[in-house]
C-alpha atoms as a PDB file:
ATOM      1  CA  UNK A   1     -64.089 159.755-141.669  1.00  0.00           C
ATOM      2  CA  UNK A   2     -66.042 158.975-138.685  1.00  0.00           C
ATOM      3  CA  UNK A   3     -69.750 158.402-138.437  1.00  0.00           C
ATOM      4  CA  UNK A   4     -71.603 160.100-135.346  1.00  0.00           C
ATOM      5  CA  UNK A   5     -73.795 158.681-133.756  1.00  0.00           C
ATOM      6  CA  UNK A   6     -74.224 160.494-131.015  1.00  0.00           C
ATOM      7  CA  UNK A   7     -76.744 163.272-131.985  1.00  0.00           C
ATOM      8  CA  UNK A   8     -79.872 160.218-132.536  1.00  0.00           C
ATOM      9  CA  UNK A   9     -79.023 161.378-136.553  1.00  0.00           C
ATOM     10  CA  UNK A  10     -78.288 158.964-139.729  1.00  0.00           C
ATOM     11  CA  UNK A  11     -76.217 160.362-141.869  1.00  0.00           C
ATOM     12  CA  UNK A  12     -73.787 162.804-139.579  1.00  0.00           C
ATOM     13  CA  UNK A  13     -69.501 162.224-140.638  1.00  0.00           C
ATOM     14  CA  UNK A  14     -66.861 164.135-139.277  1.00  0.00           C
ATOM     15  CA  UNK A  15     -63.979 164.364-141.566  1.00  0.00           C
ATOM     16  CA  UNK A  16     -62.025 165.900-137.788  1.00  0.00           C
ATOM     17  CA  UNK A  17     -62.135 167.164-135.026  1.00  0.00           C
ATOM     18  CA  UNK A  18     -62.555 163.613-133.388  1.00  0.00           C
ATOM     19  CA  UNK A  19     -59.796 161.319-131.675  1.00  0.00           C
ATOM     20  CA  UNK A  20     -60.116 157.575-131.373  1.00  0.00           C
ATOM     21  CA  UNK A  21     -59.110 156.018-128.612  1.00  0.00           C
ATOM     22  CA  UNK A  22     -59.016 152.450-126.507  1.00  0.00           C
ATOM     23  CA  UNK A  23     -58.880 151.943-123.590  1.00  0.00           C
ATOM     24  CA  UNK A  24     -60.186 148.835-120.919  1.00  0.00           C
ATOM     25  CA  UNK A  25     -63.505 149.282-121.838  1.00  0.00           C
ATOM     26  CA  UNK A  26     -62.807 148.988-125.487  1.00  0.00           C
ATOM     27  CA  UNK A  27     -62.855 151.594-128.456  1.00  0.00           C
ATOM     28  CA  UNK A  28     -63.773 154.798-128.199  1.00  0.00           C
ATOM     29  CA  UNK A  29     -63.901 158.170-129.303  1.00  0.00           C
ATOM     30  CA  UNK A  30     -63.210 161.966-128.007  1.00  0.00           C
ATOM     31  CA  UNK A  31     -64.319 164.537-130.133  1.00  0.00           C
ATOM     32  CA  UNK A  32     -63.721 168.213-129.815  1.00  0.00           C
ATOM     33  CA  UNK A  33     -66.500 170.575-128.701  1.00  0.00           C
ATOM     34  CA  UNK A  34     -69.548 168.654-129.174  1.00  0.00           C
ATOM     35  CA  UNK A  35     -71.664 171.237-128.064  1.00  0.00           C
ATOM     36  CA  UNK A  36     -70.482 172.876-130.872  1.00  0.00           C
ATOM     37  CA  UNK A  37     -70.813 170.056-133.395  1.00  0.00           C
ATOM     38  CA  UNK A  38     -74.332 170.311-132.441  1.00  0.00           C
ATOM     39  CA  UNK A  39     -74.940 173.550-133.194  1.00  0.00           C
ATOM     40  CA  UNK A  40     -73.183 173.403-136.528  1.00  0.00           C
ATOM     41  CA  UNK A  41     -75.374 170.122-137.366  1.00  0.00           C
ATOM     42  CA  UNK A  42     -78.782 172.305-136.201  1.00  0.00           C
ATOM     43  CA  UNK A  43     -78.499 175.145-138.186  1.00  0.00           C
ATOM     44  CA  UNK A  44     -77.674 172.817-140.978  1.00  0.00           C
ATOM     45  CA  UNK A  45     -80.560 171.153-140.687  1.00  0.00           C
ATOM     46  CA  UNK A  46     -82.490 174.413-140.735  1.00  0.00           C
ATOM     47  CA  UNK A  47     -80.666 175.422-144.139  1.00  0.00           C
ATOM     48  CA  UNK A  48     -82.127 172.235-146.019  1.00  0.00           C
ATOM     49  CA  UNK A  49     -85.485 172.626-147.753  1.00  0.00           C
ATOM     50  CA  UNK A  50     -86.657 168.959-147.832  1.00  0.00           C
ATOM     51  CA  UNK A  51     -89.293 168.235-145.225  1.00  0.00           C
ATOM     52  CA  UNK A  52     -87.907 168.092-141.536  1.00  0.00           C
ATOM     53  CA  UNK A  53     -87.789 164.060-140.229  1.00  0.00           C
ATOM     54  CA  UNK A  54     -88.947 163.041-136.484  1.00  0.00           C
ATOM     55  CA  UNK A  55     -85.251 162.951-136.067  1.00  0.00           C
ATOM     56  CA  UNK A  56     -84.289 165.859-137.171  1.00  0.00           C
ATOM     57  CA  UNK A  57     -87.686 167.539-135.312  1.00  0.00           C
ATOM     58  CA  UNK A  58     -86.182 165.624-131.626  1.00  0.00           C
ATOM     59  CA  UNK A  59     -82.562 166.247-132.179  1.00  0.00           C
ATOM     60  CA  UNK A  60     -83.344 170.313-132.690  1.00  0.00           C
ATOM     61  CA  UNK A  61     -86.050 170.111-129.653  1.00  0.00           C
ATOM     62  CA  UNK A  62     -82.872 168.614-127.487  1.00  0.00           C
ATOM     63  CA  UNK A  63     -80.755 170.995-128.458  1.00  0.00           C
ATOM     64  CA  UNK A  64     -82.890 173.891-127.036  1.00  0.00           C
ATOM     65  CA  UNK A  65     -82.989 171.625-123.713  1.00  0.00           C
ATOM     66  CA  UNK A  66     -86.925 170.992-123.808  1.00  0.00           C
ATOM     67  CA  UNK A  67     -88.529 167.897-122.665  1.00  0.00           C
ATOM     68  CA  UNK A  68     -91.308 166.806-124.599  1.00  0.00           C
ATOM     69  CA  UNK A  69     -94.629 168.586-122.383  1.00  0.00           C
ATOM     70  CA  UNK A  70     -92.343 172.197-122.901  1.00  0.00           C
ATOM     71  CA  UNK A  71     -92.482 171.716-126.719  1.00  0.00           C
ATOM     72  CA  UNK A  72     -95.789 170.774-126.563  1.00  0.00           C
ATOM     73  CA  UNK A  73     -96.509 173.880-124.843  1.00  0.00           C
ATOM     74  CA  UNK A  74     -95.118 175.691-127.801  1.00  0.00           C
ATOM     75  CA  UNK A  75     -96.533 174.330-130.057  1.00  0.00           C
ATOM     76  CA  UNK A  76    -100.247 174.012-128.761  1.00  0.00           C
ATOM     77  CA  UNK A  77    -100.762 170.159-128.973  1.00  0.00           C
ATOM     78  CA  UNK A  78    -100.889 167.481-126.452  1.00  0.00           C
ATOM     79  CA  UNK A  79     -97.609 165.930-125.271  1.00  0.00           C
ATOM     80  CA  UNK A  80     -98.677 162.554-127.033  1.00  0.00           C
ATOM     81  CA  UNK A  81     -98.448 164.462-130.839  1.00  0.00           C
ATOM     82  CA  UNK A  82     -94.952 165.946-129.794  1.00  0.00           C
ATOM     83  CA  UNK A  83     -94.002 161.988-128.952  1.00  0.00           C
ATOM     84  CA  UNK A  84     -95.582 160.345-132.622  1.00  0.00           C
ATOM     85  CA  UNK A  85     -93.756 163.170-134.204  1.00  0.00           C
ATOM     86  CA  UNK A  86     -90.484 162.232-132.930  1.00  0.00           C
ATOM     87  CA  UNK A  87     -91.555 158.150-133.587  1.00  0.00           C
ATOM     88  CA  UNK A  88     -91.651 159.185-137.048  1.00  0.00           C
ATOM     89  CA  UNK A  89     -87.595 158.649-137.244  1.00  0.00           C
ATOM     90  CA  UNK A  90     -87.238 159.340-141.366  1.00  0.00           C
ATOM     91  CA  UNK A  91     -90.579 160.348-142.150  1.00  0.00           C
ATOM     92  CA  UNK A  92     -91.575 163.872-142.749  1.00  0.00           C
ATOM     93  CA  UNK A  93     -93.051 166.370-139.595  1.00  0.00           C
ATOM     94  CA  UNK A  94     -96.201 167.612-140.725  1.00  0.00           C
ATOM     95  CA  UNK A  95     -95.136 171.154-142.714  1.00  0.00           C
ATOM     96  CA  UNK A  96     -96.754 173.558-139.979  1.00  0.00           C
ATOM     97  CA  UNK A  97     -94.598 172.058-137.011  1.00  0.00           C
ATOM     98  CA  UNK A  98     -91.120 171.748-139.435  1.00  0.00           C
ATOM     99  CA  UNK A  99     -91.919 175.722-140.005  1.00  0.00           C
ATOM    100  CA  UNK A 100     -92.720 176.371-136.147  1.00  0.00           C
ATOM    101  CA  UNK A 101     -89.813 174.114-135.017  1.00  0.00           C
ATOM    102  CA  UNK A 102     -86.873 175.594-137.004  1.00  0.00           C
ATOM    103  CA  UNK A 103     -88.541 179.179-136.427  1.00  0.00           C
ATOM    104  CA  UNK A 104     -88.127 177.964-132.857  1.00  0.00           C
ATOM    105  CA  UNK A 105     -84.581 176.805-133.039  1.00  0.00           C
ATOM    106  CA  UNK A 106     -83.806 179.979-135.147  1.00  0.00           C
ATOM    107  CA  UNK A 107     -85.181 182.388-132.433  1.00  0.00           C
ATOM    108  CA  UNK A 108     -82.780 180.498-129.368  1.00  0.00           C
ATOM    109  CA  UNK A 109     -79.483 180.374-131.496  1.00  0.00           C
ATOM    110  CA  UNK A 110     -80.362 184.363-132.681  1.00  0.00           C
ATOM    111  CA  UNK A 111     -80.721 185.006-128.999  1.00  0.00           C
ATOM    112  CA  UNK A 112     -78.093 182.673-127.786  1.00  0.00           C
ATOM    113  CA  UNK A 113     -75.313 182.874-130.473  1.00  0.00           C
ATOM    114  CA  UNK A 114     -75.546 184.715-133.819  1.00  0.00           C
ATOM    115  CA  UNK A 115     -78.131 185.184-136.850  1.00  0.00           C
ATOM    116  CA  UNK A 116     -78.988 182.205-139.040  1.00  0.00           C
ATOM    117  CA  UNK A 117     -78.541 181.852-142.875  1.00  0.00           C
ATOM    118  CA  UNK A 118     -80.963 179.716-144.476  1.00  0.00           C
ATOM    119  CA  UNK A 119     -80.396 178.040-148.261  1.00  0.00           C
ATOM    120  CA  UNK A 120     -83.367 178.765-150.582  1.00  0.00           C
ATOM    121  CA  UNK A 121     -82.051 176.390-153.498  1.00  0.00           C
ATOM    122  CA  UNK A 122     -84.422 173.333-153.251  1.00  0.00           C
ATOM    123  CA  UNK A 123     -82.480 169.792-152.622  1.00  0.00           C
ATOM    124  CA  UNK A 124     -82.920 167.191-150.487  1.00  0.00           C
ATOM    125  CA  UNK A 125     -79.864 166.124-148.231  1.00  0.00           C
ATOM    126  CA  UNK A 126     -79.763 162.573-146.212  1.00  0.00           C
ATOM    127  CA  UNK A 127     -75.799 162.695-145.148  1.00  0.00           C
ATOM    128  CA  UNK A 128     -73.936 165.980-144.090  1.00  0.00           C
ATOM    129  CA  UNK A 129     -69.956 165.817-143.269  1.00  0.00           C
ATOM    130  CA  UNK A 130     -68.385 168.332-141.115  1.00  0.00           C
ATOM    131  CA  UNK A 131     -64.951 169.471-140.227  1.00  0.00           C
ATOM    132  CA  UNK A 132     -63.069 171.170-137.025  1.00  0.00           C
ATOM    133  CA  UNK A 133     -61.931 174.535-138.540  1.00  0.00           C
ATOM    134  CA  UNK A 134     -59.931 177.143-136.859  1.00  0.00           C
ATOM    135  CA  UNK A 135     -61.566 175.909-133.281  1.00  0.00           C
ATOM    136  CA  UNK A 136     -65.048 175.583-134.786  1.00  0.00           C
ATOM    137  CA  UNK A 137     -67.260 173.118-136.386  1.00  0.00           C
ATOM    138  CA  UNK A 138     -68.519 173.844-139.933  1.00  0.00           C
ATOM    139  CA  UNK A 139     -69.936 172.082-142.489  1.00  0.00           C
ATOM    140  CA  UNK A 140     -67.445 170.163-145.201  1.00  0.00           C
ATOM    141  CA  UNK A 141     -68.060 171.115-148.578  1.00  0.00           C
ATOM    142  CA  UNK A 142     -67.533 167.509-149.795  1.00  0.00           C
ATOM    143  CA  UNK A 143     -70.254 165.220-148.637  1.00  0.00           C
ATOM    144  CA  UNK A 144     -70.372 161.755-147.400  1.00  0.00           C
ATOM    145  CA  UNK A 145     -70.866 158.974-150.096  1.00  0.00           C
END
């Protein structure tokens, strides 16, 4: 398995989907539609029920492409509470903005892409693994260690 990196999240493994390569720069990595790694990981994140992090809160704010003033915006506080949010890395969002910001990210992958399913089984979930199926990321049903 591979850990990403690349989406500013702890925890993220592909089981594949992903190629490593080298070349004269050293190692490296290609991996199959990230965009769509992204949105797998997103609505993921919007299925757990633990308390949204100030990773999770910036990596789901990037994906709808806002800077930090435009979520601000949205969410009717100054640009400076958007940015200690974010600083929070593993802490919890305060529970009004995790609500707003998945409702948020909900809205823009309805209207972009297709309805989302949300788990209502309480658990908390640090590491997620996902897979390249039939063109298409989706979550693995055997987690990371």
């Amino acid at each position: 398995m591979y850990e990403y990196k690349g989406s500013g999240l702890d925890g993220i493994f592909l089981k594949n989907g992903y190629q490593l390569v080298e070349n004269t720069y050293g190692h490296g990595v290609i991996i199959e539609d990230v965009d769509g790694l992204h949105r797998a990981i997103a609505l993921e994140l919007l299925s757990q029920n633990s308390p949204m992090t100030g990773q999770q809160f910036r990596f789901l704010r990037k994906e709808q492409d806002l800077i930090q003033e435009e979520a601000a915006a949205l969410f009717r506080v100054n640009v400076q509470t958007i940015a200690n949010w974010e600083k929070l890395g593993r802490a919890a969002v305060p529970g009004p903005s995790d609500i707003a910001m998945r409702a948020f990210y909900a809205a823009y992958i309805l209207a972009v892409f297709r309805p989302v399913k949300v788990n209502e089984a309480p658990g908390f979930v640090q590491k997620a693994v996902f897979q390249m199926t039939d063109a298409q990321w989706v979550e693995s049903a055997i987690k990371a260690a």
